[in-house]
PDB file of N, CA and C in Angstrom:
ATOM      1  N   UNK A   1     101.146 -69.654  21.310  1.00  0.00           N
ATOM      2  CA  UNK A   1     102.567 -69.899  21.324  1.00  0.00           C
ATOM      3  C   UNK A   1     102.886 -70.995  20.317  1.00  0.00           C
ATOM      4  N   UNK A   2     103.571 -70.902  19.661  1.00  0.00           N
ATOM      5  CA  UNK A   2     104.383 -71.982  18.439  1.00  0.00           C
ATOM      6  C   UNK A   2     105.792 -72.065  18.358  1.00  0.00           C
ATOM      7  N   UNK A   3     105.677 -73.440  18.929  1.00  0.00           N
ATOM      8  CA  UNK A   3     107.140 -73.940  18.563  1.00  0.00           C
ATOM      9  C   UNK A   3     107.510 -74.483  17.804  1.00  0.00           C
ATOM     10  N   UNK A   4     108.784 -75.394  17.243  1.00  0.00           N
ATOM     11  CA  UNK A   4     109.242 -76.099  15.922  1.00  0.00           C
ATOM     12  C   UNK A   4     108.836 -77.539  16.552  1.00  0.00           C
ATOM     13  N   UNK A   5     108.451 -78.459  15.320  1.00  0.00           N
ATOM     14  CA  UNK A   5     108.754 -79.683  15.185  1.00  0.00           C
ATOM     15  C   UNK A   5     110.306 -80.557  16.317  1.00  0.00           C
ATOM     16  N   UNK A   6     109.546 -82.007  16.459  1.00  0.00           N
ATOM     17  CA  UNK A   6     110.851 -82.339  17.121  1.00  0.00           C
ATOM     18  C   UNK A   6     112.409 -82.542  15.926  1.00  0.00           C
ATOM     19  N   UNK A   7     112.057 -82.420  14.995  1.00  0.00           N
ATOM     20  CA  UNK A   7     112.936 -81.998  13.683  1.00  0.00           C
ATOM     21  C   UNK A   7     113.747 -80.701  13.448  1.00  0.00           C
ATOM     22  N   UNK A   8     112.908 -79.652  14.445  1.00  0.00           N
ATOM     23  CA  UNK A   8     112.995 -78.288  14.007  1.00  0.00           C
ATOM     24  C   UNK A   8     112.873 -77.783  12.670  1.00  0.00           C
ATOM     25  N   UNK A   9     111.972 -78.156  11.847  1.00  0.00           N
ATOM     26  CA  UNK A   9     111.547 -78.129  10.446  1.00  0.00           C
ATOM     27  C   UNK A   9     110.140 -77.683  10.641  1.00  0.00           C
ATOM     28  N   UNK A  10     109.076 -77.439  11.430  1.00  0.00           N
ATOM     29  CA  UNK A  10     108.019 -77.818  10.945  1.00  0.00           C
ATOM     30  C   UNK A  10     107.571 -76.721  12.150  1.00  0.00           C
ATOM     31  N   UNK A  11     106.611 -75.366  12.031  1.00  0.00           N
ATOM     32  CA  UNK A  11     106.256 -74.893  13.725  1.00  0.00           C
ATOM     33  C   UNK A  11     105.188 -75.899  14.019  1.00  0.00           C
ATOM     34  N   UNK A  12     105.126 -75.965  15.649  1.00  0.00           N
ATOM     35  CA  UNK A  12     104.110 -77.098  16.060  1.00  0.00           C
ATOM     36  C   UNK A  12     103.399 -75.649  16.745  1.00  0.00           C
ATOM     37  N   UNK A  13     102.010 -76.059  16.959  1.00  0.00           N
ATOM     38  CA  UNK A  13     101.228 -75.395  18.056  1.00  0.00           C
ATOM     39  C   UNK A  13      99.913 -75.117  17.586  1.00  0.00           C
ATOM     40  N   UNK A  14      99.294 -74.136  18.188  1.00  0.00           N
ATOM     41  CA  UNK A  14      97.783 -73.657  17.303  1.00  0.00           C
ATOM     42  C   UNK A  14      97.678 -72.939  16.536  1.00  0.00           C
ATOM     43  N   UNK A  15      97.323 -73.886  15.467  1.00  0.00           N
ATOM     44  CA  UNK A  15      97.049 -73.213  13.962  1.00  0.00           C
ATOM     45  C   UNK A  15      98.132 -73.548  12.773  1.00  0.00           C
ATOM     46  N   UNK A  16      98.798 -74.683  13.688  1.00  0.00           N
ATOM     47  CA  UNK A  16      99.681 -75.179  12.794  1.00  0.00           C
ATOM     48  C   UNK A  16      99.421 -76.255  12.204  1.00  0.00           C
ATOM     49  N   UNK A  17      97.992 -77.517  12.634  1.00  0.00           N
ATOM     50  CA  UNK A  17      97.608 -78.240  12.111  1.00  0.00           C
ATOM     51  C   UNK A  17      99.081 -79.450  12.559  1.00  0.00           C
ATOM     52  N   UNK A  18      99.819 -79.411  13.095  1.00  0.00           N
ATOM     53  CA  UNK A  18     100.582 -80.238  13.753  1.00  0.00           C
ATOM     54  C   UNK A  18     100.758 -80.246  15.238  1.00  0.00           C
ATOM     55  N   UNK A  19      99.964 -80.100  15.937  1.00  0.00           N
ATOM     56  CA  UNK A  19      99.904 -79.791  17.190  1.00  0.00           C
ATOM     57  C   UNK A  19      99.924 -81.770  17.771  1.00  0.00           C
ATOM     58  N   UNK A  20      99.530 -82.569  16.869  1.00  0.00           N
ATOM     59  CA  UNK A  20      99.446 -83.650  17.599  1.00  0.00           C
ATOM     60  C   UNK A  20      99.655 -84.393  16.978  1.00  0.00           C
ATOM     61  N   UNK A  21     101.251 -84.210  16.010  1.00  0.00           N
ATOM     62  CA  UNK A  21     101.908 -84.583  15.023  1.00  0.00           C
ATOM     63  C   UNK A  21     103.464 -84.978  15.658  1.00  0.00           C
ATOM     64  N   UNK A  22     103.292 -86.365  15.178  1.00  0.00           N
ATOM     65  CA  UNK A  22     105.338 -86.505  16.141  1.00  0.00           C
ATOM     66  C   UNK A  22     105.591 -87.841  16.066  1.00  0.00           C
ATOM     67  N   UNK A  23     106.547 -88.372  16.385  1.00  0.00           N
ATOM     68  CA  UNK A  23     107.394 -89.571  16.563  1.00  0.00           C
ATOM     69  C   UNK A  23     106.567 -90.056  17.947  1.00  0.00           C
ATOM     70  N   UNK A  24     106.768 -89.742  19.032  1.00  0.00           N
ATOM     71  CA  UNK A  24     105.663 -90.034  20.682  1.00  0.00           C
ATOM     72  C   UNK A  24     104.529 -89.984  20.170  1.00  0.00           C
ATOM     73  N   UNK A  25     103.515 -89.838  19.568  1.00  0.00           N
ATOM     74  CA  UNK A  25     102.150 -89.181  19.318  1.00  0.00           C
ATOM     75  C   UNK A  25     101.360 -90.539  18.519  1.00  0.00           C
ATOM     76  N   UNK A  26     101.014 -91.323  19.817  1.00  0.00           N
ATOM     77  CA  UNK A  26     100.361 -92.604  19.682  1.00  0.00           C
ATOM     78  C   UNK A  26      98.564 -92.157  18.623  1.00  0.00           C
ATOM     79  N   UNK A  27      98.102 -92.957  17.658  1.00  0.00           N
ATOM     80  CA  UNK A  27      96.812 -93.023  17.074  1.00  0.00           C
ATOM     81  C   UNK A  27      96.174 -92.744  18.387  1.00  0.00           C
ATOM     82  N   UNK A  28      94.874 -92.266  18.705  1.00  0.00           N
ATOM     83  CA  UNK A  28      93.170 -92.515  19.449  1.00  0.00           C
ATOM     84  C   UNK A  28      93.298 -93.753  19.669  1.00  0.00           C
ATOM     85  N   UNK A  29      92.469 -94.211  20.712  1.00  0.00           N
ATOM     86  CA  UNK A  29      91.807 -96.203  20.616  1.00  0.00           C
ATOM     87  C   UNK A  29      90.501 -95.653  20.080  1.00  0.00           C
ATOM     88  N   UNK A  30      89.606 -96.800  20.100  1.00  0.00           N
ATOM     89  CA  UNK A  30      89.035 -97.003  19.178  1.00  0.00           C
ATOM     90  C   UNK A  30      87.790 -96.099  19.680  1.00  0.00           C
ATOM     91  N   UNK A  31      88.045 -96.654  21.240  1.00  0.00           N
ATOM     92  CA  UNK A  31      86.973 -95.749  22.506  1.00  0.00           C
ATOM     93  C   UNK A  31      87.652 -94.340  22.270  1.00  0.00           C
ATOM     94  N   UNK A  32      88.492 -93.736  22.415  1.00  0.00           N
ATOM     95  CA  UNK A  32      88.712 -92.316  22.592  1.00  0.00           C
ATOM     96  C   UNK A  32      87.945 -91.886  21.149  1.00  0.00           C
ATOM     97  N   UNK A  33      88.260 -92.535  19.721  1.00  0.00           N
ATOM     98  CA  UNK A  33      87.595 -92.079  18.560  1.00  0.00           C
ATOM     99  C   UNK A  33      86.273 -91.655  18.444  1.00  0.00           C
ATOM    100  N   UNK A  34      85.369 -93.169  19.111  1.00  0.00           N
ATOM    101  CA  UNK A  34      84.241 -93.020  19.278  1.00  0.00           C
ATOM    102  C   UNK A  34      83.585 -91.777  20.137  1.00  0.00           C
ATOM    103  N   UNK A  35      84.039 -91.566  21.051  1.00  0.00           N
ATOM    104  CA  UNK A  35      83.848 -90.154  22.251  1.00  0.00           C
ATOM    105  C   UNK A  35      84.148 -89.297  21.761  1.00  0.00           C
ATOM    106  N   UNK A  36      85.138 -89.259  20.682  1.00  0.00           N
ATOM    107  CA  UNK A  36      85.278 -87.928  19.988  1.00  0.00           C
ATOM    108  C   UNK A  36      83.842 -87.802  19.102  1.00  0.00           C
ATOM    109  N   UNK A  37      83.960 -88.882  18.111  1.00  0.00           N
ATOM    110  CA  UNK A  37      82.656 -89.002  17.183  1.00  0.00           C
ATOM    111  C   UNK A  37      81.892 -88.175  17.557  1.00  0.00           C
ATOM    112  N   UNK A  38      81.113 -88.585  18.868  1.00  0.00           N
ATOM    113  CA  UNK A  38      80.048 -88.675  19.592  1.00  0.00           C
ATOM    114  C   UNK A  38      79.680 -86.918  20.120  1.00  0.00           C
ATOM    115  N   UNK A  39      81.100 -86.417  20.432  1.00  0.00           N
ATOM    116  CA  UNK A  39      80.842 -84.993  21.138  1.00  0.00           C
ATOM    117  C   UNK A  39      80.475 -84.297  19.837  1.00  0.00           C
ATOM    118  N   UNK A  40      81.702 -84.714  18.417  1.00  0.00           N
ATOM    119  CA  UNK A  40      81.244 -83.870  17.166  1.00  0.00           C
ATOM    120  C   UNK A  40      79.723 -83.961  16.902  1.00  0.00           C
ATOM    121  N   UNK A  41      79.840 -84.945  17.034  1.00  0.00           N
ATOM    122  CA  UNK A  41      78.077 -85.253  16.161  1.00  0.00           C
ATOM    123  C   UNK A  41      76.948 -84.764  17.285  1.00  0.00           C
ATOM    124  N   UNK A  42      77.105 -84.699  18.661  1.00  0.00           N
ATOM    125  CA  UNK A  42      76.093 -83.689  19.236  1.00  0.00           C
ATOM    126  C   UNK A  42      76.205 -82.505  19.245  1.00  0.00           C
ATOM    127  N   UNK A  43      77.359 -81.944  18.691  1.00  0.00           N
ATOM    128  CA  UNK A  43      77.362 -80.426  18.959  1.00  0.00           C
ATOM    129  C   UNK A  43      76.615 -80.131  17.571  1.00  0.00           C
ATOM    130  N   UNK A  44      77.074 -80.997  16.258  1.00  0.00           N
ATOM    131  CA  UNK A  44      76.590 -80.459  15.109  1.00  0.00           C
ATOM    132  C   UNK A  44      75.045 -80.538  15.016  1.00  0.00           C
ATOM    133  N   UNK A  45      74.150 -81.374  15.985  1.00  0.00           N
ATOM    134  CA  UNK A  45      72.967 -81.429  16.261  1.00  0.00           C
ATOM    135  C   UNK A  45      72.245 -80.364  17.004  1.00  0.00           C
ATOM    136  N   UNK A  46      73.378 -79.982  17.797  1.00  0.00           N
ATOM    137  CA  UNK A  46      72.659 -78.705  18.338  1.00  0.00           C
ATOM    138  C   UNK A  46      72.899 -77.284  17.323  1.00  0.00           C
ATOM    139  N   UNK A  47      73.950 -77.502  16.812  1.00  0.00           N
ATOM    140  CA  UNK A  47      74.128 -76.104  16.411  1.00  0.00           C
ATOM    141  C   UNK A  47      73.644 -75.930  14.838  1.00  0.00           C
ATOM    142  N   UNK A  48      73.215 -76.834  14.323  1.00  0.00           N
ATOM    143  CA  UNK A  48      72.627 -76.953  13.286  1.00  0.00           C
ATOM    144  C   UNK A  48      71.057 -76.400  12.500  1.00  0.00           C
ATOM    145  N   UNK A  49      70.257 -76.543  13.492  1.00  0.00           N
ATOM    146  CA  UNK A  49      69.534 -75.820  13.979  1.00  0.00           C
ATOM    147  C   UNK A  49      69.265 -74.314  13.904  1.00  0.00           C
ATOM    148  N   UNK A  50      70.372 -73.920  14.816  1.00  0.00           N
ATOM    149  CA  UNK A  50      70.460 -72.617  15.602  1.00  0.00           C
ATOM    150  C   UNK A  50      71.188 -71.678  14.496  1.00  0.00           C
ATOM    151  N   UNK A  51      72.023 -72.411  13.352  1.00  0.00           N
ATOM    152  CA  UNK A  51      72.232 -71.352  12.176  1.00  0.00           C
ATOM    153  C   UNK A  51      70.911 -71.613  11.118  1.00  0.00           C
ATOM    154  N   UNK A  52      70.261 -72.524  11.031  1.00  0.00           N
ATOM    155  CA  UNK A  52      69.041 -72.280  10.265  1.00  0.00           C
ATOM    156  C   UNK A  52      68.337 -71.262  10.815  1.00  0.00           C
ATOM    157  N   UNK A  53      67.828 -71.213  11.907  1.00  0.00           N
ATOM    158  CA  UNK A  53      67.226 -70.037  12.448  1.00  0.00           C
ATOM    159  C   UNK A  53      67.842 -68.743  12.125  1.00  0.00           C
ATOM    160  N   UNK A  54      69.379 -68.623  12.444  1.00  0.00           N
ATOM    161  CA  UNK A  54      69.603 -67.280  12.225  1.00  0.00           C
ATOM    162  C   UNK A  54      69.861 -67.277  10.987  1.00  0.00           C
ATOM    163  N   UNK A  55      69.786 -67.983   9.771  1.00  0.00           N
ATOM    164  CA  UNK A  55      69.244 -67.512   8.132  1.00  0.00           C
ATOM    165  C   UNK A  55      67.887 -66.609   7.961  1.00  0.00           C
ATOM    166  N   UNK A  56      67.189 -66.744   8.890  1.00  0.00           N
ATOM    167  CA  UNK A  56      65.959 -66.030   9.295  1.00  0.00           C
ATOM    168  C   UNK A  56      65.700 -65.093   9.072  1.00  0.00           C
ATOM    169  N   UNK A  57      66.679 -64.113   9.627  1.00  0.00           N
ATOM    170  CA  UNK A  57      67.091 -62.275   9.582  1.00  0.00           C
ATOM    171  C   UNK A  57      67.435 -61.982   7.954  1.00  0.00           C
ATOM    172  N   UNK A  58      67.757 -62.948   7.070  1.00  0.00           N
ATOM    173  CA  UNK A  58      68.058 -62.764   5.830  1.00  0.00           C
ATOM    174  C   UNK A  58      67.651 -62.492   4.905  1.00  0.00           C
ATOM    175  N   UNK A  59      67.613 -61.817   3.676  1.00  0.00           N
ATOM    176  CA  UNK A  59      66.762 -61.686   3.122  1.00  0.00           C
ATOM    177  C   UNK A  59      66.726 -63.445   2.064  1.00  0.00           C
ATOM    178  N   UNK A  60      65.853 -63.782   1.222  1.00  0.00           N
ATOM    179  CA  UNK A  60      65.859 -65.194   0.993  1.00  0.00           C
ATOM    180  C   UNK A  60      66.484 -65.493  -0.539  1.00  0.00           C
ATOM    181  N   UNK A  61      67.295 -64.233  -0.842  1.00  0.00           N
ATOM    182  CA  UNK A  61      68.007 -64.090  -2.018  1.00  0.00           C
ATOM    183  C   UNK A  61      69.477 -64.501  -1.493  1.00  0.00           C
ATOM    184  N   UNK A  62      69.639 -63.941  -0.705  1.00  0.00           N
ATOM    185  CA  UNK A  62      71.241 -63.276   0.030  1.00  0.00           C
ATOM    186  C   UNK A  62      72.073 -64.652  -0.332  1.00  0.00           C
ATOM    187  N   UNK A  63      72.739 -64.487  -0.584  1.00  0.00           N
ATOM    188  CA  UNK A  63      74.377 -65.591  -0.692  1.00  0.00           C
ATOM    189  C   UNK A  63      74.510 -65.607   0.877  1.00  0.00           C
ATOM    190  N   UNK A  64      75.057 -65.355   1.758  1.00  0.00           N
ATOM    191  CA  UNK A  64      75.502 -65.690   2.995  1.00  0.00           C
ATOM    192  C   UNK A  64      74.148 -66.424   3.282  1.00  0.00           C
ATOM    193  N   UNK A  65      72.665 -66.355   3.541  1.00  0.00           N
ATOM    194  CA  UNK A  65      71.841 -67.453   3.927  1.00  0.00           C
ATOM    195  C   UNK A  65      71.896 -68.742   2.899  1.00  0.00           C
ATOM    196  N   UNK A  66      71.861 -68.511   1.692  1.00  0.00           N
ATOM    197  CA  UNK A  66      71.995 -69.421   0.809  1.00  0.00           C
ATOM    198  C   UNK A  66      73.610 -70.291   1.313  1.00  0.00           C
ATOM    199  N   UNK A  67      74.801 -70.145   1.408  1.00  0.00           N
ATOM    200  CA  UNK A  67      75.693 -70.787   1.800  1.00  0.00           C
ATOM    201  C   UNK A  67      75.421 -71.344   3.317  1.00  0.00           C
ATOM    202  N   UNK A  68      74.905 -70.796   3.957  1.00  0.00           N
ATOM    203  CA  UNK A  68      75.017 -71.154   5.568  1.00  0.00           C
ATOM    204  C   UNK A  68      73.839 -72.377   5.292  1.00  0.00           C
ATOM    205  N   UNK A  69      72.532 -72.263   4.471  1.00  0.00           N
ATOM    206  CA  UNK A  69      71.988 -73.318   5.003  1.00  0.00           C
ATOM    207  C   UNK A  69      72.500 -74.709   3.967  1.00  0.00           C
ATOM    208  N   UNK A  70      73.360 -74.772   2.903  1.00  0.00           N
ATOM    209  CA  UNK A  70      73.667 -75.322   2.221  1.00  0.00           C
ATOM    210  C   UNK A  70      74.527 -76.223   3.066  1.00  0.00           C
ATOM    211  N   UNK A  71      75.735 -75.399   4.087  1.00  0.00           N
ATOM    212  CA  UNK A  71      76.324 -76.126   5.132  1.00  0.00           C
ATOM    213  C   UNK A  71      75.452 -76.649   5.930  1.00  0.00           C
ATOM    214  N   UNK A  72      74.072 -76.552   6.525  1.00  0.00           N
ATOM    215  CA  UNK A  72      72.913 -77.261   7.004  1.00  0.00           C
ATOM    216  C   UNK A  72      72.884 -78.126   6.525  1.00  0.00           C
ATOM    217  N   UNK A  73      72.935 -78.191   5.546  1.00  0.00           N
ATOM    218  CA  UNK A  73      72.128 -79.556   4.658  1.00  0.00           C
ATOM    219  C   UNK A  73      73.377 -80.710   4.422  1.00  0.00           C
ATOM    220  N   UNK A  74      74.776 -79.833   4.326  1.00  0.00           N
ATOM    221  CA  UNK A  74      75.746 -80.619   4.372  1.00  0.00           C
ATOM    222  C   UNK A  74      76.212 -81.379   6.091  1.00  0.00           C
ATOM    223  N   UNK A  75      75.900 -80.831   7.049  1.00  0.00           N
ATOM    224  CA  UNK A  75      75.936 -81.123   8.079  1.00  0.00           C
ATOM    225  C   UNK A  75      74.634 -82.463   8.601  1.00  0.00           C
ATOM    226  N   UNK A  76      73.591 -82.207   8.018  1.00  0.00           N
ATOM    227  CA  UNK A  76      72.376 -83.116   8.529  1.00  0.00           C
ATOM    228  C   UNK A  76      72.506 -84.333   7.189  1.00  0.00           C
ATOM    229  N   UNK A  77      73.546 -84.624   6.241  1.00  0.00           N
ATOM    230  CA  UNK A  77      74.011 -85.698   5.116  1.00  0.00           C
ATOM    231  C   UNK A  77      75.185 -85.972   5.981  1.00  0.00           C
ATOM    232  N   UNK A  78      76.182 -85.530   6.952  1.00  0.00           N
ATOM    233  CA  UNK A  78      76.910 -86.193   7.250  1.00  0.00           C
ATOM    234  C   UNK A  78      76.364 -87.080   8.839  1.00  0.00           C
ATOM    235  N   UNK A  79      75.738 -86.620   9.259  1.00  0.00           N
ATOM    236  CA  UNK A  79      75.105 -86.980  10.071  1.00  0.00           C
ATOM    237  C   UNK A  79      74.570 -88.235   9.922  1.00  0.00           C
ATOM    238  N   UNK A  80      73.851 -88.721   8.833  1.00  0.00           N
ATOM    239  CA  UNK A  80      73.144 -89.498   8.594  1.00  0.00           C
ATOM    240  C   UNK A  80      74.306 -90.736   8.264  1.00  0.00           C
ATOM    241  N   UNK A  81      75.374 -90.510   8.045  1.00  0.00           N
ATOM    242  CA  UNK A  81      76.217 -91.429   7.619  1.00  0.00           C
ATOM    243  C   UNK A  81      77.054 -91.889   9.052  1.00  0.00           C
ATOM    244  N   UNK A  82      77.603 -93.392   8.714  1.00  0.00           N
ATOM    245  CA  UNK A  82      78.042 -93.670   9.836  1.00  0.00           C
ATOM    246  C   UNK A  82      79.205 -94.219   9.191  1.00  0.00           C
ATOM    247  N   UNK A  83      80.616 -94.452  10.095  1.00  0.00           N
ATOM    248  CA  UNK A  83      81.694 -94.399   9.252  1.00  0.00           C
ATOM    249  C   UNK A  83      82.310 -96.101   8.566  1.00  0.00           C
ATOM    250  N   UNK A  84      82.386 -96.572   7.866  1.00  0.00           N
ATOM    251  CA  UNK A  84      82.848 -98.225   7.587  1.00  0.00           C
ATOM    252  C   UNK A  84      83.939 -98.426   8.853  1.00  0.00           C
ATOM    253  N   UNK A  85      83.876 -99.899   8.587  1.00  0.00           N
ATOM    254  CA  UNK A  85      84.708-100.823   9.588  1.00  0.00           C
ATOM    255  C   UNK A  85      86.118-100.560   9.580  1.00  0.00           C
ATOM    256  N   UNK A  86      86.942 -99.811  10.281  1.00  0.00           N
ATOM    257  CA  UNK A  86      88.205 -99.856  10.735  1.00  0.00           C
ATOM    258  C   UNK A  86      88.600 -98.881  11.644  1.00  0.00           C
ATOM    259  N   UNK A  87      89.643 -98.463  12.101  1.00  0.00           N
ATOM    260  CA  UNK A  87      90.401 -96.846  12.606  1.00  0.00           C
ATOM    261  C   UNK A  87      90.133 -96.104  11.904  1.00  0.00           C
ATOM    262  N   UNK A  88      91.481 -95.968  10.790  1.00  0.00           N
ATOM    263  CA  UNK A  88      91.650 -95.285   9.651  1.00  0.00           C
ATOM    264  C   UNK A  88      90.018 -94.936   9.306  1.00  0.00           C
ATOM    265  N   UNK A  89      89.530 -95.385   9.020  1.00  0.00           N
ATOM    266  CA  UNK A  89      87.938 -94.640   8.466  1.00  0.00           C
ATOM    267  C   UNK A  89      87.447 -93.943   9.331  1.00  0.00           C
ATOM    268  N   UNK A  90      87.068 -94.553  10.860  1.00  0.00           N
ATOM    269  CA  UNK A  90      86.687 -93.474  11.461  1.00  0.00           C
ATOM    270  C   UNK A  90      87.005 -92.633  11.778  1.00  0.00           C
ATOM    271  N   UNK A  91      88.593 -92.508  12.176  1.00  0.00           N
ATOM    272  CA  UNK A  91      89.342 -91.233  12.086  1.00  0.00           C
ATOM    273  C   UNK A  91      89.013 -90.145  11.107  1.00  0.00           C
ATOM    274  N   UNK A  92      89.158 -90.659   9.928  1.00  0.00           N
ATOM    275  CA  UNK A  92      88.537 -90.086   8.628  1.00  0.00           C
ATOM    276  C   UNK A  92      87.082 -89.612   8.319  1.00  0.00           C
ATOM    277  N   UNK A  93      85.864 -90.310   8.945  1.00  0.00           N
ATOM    278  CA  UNK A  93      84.316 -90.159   9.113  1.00  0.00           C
ATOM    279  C   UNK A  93      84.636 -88.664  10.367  1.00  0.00           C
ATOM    280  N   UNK A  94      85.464 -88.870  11.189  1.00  0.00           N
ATOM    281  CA  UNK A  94      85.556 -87.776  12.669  1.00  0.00           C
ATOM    282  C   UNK A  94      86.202 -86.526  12.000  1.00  0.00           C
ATOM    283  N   UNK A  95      87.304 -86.251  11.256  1.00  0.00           N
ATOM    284  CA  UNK A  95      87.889 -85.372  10.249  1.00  0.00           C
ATOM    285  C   UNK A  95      86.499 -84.671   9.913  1.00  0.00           C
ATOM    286  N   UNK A  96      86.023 -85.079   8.805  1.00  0.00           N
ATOM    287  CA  UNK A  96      84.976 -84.707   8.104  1.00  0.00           C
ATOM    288  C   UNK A  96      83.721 -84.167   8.807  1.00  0.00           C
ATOM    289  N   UNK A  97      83.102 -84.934   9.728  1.00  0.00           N
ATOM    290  CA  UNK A  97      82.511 -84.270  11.334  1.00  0.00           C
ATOM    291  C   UNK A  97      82.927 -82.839  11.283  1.00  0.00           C
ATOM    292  N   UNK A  98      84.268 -82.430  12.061  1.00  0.00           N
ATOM    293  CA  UNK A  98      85.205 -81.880  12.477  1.00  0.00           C
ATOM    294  C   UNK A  98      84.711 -80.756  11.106  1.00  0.00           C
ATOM    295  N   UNK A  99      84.752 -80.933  10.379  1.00  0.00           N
ATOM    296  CA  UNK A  99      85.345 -79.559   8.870  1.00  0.00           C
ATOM    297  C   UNK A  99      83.956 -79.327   9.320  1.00  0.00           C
ATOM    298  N   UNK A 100      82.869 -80.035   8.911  1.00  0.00           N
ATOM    299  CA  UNK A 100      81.710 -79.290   9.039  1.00  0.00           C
ATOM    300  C   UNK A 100      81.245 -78.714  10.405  1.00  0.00           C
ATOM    301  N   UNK A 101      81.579 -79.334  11.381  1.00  0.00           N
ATOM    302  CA  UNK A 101      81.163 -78.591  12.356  1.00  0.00           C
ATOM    303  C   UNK A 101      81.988 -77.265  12.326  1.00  0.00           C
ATOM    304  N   UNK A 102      82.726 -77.088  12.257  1.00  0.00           N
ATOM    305  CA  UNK A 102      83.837 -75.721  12.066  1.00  0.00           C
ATOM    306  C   UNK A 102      82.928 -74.741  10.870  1.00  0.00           C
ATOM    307  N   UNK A 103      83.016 -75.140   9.882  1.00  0.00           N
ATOM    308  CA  UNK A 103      81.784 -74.330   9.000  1.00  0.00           C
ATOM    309  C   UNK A 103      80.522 -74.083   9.634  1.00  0.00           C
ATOM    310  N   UNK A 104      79.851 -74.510  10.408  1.00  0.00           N
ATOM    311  CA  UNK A 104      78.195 -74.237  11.189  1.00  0.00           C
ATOM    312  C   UNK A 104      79.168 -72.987  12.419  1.00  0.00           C
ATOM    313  N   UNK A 105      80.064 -73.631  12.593  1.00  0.00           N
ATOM    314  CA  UNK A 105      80.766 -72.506  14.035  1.00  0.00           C
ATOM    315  C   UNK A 105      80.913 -70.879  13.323  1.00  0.00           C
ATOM    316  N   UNK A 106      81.566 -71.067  12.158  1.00  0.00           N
ATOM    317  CA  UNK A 106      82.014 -69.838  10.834  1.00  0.00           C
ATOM    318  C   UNK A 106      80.477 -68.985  10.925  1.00  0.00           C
ATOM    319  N   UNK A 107      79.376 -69.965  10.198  1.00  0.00           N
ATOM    320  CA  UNK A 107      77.913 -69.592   9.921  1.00  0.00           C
ATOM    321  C   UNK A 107      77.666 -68.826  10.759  1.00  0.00           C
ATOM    322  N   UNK A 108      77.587 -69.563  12.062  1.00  0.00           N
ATOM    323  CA  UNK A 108      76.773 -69.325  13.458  1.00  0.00           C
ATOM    324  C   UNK A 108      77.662 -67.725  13.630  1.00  0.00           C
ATOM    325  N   UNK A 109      78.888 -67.727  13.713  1.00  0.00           N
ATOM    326  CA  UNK A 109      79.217 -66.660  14.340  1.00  0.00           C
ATOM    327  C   UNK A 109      79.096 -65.369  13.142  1.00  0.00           C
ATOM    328  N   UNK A 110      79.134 -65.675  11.883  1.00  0.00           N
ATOM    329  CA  UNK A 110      79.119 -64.565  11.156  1.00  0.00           C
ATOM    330  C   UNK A 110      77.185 -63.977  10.730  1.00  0.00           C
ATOM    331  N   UNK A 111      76.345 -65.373  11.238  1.00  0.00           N
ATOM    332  CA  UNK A 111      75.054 -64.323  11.097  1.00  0.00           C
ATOM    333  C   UNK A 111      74.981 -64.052  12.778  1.00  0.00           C
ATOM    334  N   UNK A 112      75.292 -64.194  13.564  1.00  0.00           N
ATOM    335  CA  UNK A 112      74.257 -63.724  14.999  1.00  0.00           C
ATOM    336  C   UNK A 112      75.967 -62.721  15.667  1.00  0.00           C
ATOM    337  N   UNK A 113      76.911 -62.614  15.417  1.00  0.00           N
ATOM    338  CA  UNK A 113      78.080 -62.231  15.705  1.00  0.00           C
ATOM    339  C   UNK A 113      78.396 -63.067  17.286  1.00  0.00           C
ATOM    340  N   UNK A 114      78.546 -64.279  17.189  1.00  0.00           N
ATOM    341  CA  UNK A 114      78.520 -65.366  18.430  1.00  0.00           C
ATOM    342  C   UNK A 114      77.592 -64.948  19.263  1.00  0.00           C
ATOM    343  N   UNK A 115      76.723 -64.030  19.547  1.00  0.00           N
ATOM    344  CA  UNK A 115      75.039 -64.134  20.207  1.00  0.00           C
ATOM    345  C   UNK A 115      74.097 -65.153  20.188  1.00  0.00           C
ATOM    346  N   UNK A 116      74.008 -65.484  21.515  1.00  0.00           N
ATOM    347  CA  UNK A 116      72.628 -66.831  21.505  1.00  0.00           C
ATOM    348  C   UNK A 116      71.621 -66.202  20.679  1.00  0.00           C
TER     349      UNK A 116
END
């Protein structure tokens, strides 16, 4: 379901990338950021993995294994990084989390078709 902005300019909802966009719509604290961090960065630990494996079935030429483990490698470099001193950055370090884990989710579901 998508509705407009409190402007009525703008649709709000899923997939509008403004869903938690507004005039009321207080920043994270610093603790909610961190807990976010924290869930991104274990899921990308688990699932990181689990699309290397399914590059497996591939042949070792193929473009789709070649891109999926490239996002591997981009996922286990962000990992390793931890974000500088402020909000604004970590918000920004959690963003970036966020894109790549969404790319390993893309990977994962387009080699195994979402199958464990």
């Amino acid at each position: 379901m998508t509705s407009t902005s409190p402007s009525g300019s703008a649709p709000c909802g899923p997939g509008s990338g403004l869903l938690f966009h507004g005039p009321d719509v207080l920043p994270p604290t610093r603790a909610e950021l961190d807990i976010l961090t924290a869930a991104l960065r274990g899921h990308m630990e688990l699932l990181a993995p689990e699309v290397e494996q399914a590059t497996g079935r591939l042949d070792e030429e193929s473009i789709p294994r070649f891109c999926a483990l490239a996002c591997v490698g981009e996922a286990r470099r962000k990992l390793s990084l931890e974000p500088r001193p402020g909000l604004n950055r970590a918000a920004s370090h959690a963003r970036r989390l966020a894109r790549v884990l969404n790319a390993l989710c893309d990977h994962y579901q387009d080699l195994t078709g979402g199958k464990p």
